[in-house]
C-alpha atoms as a PDB file:
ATOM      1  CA  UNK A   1     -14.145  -0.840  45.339  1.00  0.00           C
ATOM      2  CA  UNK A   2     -14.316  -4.268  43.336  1.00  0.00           C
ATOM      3  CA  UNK A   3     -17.360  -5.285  44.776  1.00  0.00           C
ATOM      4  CA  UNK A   4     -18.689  -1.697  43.804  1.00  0.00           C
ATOM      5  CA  UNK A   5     -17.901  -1.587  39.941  1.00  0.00           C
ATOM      6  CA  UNK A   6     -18.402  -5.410  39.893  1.00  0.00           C
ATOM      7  CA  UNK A   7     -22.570  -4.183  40.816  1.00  0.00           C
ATOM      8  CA  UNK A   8     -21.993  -1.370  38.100  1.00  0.00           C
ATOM      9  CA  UNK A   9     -20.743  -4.281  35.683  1.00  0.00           C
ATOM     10  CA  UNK A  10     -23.648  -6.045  36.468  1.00  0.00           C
ATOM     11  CA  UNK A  11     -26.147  -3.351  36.078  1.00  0.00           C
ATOM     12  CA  UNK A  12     -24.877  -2.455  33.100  1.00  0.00           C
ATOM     13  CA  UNK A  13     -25.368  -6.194  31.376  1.00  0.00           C
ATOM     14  CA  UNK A  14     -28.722  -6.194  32.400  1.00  0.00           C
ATOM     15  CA  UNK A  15     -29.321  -2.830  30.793  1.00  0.00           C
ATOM     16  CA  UNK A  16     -28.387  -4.013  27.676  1.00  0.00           C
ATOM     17  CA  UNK A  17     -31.035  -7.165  28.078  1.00  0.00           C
ATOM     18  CA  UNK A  18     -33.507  -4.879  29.256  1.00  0.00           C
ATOM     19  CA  UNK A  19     -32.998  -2.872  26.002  1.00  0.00           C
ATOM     20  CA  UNK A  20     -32.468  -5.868  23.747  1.00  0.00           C
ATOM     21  CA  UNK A  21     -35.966  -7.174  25.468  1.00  0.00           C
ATOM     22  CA  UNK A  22     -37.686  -4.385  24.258  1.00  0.00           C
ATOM     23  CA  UNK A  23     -36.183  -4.224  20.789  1.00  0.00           C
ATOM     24  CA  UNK A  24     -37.386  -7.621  20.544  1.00  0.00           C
ATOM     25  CA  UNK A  25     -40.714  -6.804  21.609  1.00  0.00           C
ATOM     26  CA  UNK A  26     -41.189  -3.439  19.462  1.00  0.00           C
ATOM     27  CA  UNK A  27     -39.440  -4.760  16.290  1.00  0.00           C
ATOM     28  CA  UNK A  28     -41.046  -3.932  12.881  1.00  0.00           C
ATOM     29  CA  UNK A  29     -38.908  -5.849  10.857  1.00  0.00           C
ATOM     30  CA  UNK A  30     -37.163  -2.793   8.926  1.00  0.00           C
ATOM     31  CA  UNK A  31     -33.424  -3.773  11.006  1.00  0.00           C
ATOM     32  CA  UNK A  32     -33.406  -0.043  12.322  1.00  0.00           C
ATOM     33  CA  UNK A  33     -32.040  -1.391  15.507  1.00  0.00           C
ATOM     34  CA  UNK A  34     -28.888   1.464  16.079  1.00  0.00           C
ATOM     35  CA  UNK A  35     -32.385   2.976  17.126  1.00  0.00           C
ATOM     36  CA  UNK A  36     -31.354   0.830  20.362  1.00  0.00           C
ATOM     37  CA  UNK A  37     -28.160   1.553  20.720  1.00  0.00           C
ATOM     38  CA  UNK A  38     -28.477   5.145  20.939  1.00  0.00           C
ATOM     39  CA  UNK A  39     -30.937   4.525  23.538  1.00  0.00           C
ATOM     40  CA  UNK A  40     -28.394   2.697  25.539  1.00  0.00           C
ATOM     41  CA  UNK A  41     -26.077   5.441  24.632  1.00  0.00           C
ATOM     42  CA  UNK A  42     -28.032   8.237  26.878  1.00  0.00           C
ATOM     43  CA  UNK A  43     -28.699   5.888  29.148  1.00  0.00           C
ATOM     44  CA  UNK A  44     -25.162   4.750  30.237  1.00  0.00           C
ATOM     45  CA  UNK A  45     -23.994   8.686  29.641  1.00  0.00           C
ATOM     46  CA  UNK A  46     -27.189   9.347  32.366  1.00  0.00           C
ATOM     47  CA  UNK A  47     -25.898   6.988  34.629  1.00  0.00           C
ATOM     48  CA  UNK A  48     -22.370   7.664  34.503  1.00  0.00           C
ATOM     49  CA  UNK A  49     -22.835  11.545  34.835  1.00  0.00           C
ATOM     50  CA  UNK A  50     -25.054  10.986  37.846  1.00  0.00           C
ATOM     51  CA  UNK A  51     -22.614   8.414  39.480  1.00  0.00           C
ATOM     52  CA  UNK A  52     -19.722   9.790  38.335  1.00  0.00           C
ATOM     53  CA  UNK A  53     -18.305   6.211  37.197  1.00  0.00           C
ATOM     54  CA  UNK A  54     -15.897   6.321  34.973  1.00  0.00           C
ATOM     55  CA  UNK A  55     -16.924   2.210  34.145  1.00  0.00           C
ATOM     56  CA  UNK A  56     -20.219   3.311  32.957  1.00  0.00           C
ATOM     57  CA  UNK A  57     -18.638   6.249  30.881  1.00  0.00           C
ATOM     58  CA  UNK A  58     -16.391   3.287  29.036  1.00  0.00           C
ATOM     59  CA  UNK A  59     -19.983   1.263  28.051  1.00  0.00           C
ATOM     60  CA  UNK A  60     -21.189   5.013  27.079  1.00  0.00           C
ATOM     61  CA  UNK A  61     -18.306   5.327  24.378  1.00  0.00           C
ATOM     62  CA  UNK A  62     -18.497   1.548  23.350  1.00  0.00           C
ATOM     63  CA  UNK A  63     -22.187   1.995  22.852  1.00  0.00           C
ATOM     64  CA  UNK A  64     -21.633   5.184  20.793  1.00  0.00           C
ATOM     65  CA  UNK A  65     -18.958   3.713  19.048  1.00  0.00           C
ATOM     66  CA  UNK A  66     -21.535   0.320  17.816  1.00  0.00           C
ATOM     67  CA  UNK A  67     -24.287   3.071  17.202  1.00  0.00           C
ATOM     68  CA  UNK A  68     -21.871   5.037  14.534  1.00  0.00           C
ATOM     69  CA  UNK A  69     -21.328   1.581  13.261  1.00  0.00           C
ATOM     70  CA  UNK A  70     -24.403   0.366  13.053  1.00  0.00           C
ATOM     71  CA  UNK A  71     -25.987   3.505  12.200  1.00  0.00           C
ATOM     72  CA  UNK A  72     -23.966   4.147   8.713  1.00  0.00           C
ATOM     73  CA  UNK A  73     -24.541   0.292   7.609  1.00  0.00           C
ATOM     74  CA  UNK A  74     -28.627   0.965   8.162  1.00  0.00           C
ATOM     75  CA  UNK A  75     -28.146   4.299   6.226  1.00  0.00           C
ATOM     76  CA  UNK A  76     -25.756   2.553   3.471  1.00  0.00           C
ATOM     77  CA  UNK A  77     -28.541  -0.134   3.439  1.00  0.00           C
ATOM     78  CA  UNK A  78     -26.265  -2.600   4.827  1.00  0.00           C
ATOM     79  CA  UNK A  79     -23.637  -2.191   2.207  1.00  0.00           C
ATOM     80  CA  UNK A  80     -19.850  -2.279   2.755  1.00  0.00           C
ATOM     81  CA  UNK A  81     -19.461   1.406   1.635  1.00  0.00           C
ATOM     82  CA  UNK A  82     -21.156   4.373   3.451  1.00  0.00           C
ATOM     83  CA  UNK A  83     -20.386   7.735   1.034  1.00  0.00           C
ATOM     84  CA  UNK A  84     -17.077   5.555  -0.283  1.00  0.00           C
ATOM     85  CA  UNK A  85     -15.828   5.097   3.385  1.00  0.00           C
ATOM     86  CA  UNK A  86     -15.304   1.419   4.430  1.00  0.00           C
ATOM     87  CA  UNK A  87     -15.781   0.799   8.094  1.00  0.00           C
ATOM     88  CA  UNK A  88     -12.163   1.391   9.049  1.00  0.00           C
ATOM     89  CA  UNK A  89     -12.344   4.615   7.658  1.00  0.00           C
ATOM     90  CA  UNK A  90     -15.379   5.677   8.729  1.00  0.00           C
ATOM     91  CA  UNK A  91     -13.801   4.782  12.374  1.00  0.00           C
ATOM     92  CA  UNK A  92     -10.790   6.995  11.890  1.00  0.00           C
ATOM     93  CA  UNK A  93     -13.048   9.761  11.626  1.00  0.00           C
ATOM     94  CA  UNK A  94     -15.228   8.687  14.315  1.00  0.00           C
ATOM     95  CA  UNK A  95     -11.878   8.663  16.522  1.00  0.00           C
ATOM     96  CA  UNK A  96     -10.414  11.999  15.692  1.00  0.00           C
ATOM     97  CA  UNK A  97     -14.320  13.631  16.731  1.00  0.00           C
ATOM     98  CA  UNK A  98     -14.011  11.553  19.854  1.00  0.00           C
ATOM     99  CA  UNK A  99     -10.399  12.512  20.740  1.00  0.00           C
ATOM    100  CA  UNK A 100     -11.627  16.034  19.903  1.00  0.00           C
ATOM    101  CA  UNK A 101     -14.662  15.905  22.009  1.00  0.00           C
ATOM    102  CA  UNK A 102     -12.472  14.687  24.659  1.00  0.00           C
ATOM    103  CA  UNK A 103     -10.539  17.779  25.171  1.00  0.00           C
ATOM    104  CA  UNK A 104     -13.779  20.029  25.142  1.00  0.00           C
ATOM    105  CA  UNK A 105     -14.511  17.668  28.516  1.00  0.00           C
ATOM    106  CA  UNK A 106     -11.079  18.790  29.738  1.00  0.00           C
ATOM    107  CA  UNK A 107     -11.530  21.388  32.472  1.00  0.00           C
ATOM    108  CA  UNK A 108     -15.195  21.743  32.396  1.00  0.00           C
ATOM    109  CA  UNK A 109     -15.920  20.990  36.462  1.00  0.00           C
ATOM    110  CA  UNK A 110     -19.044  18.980  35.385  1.00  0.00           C
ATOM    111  CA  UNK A 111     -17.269  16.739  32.770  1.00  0.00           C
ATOM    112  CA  UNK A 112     -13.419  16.757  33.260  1.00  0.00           C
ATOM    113  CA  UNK A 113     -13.929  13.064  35.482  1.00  0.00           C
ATOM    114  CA  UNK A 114     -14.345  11.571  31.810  1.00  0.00           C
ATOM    115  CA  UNK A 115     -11.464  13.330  29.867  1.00  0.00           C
ATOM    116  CA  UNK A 116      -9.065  10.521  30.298  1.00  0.00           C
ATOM    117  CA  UNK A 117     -11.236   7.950  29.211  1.00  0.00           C
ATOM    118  CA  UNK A 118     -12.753   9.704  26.708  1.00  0.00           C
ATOM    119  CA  UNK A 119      -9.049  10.306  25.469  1.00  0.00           C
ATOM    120  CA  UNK A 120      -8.139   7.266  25.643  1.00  0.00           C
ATOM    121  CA  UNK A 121     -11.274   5.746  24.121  1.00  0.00           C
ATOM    122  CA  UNK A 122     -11.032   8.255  21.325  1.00  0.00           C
ATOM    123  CA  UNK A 123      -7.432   7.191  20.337  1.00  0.00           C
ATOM    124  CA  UNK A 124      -8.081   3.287  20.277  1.00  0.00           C
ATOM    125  CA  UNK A 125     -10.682   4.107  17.887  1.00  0.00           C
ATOM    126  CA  UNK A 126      -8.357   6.120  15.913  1.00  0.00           C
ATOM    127  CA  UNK A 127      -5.240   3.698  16.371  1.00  0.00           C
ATOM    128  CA  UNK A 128      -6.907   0.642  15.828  1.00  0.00           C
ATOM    129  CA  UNK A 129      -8.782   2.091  12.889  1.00  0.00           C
ATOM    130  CA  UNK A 130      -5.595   3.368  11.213  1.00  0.00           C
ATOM    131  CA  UNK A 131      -3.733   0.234  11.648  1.00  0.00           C
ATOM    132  CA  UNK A 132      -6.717  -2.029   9.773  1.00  0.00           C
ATOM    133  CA  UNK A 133      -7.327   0.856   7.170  1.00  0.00           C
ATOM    134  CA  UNK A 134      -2.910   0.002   6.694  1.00  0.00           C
ATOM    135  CA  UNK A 135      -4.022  -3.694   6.305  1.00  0.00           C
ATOM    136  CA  UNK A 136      -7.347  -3.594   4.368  1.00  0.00           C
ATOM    137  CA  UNK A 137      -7.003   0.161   2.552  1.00  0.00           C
ATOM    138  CA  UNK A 138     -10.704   1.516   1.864  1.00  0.00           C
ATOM    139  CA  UNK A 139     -11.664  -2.237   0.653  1.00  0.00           C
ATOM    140  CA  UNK A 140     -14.648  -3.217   2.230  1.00  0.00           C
ATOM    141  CA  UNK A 141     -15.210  -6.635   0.554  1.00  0.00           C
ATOM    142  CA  UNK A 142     -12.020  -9.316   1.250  1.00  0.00           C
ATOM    143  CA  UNK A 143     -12.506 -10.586  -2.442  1.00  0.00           C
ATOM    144  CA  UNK A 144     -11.580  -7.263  -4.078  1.00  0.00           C
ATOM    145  CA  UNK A 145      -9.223  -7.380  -1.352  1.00  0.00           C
ATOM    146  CA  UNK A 146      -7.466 -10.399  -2.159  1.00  0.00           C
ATOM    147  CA  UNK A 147      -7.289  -9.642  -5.778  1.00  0.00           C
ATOM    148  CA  UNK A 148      -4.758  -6.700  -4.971  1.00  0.00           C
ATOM    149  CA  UNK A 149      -0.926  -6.850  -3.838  1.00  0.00           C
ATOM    150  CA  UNK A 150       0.150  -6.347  -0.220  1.00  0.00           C
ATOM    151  CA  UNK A 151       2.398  -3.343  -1.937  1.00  0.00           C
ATOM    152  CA  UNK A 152       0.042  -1.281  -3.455  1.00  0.00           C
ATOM    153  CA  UNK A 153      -1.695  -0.593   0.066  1.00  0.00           C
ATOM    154  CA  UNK A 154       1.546   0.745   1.162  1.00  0.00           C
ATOM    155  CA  UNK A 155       0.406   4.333   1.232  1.00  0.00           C
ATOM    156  CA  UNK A 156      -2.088   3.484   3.329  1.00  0.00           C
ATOM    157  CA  UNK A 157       0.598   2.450   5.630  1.00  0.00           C
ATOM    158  CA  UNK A 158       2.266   5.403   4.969  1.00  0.00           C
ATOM    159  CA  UNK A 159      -0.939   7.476   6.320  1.00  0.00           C
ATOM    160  CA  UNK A 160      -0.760   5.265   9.375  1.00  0.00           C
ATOM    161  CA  UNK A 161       2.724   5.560  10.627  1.00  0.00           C
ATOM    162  CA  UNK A 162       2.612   9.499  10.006  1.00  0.00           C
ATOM    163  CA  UNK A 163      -0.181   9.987  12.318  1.00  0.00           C
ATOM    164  CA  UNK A 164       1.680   7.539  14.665  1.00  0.00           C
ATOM    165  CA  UNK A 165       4.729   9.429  14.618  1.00  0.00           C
ATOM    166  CA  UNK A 166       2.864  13.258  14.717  1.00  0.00           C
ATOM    167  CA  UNK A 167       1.239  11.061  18.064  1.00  0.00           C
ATOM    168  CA  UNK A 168       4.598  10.728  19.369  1.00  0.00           C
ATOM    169  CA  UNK A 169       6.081  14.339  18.407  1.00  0.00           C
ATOM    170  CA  UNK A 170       2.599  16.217  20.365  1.00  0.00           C
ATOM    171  CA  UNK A 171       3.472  13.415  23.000  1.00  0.00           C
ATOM    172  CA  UNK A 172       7.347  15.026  23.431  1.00  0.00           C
ATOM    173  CA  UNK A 173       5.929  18.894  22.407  1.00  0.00           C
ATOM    174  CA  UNK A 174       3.077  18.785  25.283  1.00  0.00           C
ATOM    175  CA  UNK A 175       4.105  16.212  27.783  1.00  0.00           C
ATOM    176  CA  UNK A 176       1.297  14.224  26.721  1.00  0.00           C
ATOM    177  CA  UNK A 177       2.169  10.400  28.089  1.00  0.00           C
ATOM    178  CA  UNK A 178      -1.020   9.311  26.412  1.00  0.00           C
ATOM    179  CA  UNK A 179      -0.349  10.233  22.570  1.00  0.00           C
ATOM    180  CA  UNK A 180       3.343   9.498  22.973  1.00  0.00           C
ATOM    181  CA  UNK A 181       2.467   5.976  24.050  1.00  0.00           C
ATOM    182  CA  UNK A 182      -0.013   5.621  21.695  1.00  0.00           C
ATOM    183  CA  UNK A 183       2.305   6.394  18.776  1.00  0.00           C
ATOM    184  CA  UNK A 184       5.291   4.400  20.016  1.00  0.00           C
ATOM    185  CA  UNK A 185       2.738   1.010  20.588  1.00  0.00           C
ATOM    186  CA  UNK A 186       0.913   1.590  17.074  1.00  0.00           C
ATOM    187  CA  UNK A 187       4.235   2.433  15.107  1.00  0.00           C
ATOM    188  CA  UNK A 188       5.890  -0.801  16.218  1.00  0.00           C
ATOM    189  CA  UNK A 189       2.807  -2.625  15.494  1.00  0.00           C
ATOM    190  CA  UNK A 190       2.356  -1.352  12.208  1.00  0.00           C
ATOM    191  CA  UNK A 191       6.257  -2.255  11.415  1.00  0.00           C
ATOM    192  CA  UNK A 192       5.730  -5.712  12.379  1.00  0.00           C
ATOM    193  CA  UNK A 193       2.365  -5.926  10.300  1.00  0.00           C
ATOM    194  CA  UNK A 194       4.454  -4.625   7.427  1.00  0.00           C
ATOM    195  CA  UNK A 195       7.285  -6.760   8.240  1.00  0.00           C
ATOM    196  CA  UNK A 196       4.626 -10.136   8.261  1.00  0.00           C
ATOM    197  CA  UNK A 197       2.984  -9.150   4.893  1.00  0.00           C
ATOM    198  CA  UNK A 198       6.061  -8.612   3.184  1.00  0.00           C
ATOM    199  CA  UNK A 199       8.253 -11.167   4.190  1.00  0.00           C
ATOM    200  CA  UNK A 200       6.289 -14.160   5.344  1.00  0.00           C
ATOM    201  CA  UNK A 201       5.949 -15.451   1.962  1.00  0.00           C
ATOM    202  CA  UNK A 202       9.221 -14.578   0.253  1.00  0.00           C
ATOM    203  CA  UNK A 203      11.498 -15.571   3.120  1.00  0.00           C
ATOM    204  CA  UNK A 204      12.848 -19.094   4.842  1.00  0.00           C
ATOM    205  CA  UNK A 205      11.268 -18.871   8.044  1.00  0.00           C
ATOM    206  CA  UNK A 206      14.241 -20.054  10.058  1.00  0.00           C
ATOM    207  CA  UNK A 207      15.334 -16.592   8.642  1.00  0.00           C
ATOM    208  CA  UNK A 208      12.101 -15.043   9.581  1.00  0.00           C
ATOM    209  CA  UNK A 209      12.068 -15.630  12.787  1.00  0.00           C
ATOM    210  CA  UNK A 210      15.538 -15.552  13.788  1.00  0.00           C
ATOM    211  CA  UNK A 211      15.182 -11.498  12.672  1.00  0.00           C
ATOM    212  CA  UNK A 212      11.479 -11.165  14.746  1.00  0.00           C
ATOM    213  CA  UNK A 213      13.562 -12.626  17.987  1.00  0.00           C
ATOM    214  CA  UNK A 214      16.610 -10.715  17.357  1.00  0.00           C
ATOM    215  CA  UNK A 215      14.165  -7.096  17.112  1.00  0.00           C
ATOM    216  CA  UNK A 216      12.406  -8.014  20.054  1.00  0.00           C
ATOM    217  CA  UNK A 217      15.959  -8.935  22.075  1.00  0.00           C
ATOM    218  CA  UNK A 218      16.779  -5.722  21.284  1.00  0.00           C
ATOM    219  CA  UNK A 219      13.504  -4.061  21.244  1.00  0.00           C
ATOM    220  CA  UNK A 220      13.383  -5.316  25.395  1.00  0.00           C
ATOM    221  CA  UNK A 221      17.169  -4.068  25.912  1.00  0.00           C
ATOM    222  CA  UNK A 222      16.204  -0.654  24.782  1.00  0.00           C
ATOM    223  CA  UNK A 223      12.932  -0.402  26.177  1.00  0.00           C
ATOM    224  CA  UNK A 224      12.825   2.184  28.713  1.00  0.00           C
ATOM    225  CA  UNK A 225      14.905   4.109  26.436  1.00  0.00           C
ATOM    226  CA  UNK A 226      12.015   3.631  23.192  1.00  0.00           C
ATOM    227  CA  UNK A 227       9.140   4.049  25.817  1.00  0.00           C
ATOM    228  CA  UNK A 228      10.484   7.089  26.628  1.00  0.00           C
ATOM    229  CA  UNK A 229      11.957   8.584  23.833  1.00  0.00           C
ATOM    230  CA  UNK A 230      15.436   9.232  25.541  1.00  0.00           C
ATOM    231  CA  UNK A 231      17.435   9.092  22.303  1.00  0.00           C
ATOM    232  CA  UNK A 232      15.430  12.071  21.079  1.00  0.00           C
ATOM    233  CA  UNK A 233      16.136  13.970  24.073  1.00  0.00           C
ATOM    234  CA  UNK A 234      19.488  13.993  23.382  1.00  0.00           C
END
């Protein structure tokens, strides 16, 4: 089996040349090259419906996702801002589709192989998305950025532990493993993000850390209790 998805692997990198080759060679010079990516796109999604690789499906959403990307900078002309959306944003929305598209995979013979990873693609896009929107808000350039305060982002990391925590309550309501997780990893995440941007600066750090080892002591204690969700259960 390693030997088989280490030919996919391979296959798929020189795909990507291939492509990039012919970019290179049919390049007008107007930097509409998302044009490429999407080509790659139906090209992995090709491959891995007709192989039924779920390792091909994986470069299909990572394509798709770096199409989107690159896609709405050509549009915004390579500005920072594509209809007031900063990238982060626009990839919050890119991973609630994807989630979404994921569960009209789900139980279709042809397509449910890919519902897991699409799933699971979807919601790193959305996770990791909502966890640099809590950092960066809807700034898109770091010197407007660092003129604000840490603070007045905090709604942003309001937004962001909601969605983890309605993550971990569909988790519990529908036995979903994969959103629960999700919502546990992202919350505790965002906490100690929160707990570095607030405190870093204002406290001793023999103080600092002494509190980061003392959560995670008790953090890895408790943690087939947290992972789970026993004391909820209860």
């Amino acid at each position: 089996v390693f030997s088989n998805e280490a030919f996919v692997l391979t296959a798929v990198m020189l795909t990507a040349n291939a492509i990039a080759y012919l970019g290179k060679s049919l390049d007008s010079g107007n930097n509409h090259f998302s044009v490429l990516i999407l080509i790659a796109v139906f090209i992995y999604g090709g491959l891995a419906y007709l192989f039924k690789s779920r390792l091909i499906w994986v470069f299909t959403l990572l394509s798709f996702g770096a199409w989107f990307g690159t896609e709405t900078g050509y549009l915004s002309k390579w500005s920072w801002y594509f209809m007031g959306l900063n990238y982060p944003l626009r990839f919050v929305l890119f991973g609630l589709a994807l989630t979404a598209l994921s569960f009209l995979l789900k139980g279709k013979k042809k397509f449910d192989h890919f519902f897991t990873t699409t799933y699971i693609s979807g919601m790193v896009y959305l996770f990791l998305s909502l966890w640099l929107l809590s950092i960066f808000g809807n700034y898109g350039i770091l010197e407007d950025w660092y003129a604000v305060k840490q603070i007045s982002l905090f709604y942003w990391a309001i937004v962001s532990a909601l969605c983890c925590v309605f993550s971990i309550f569909i988790g519990l309501k529908y036995h979903d493993e994969i959103a629960r997780e999700f919502g546990i990893t992202f919350l505790f995440i965002n906490l100690y993000t929160r707990y570095f941007e607030y405190f870093w600066d204002s406290w001793h750090k023999a103080l600092f850390f002494s509190i980061l080892a003392i959560s995670f002591w008790l953090i890895g204690r408790k943690a087939e209790k947290i992972w789970h969700v026993e004391f909820m259960k209860k």
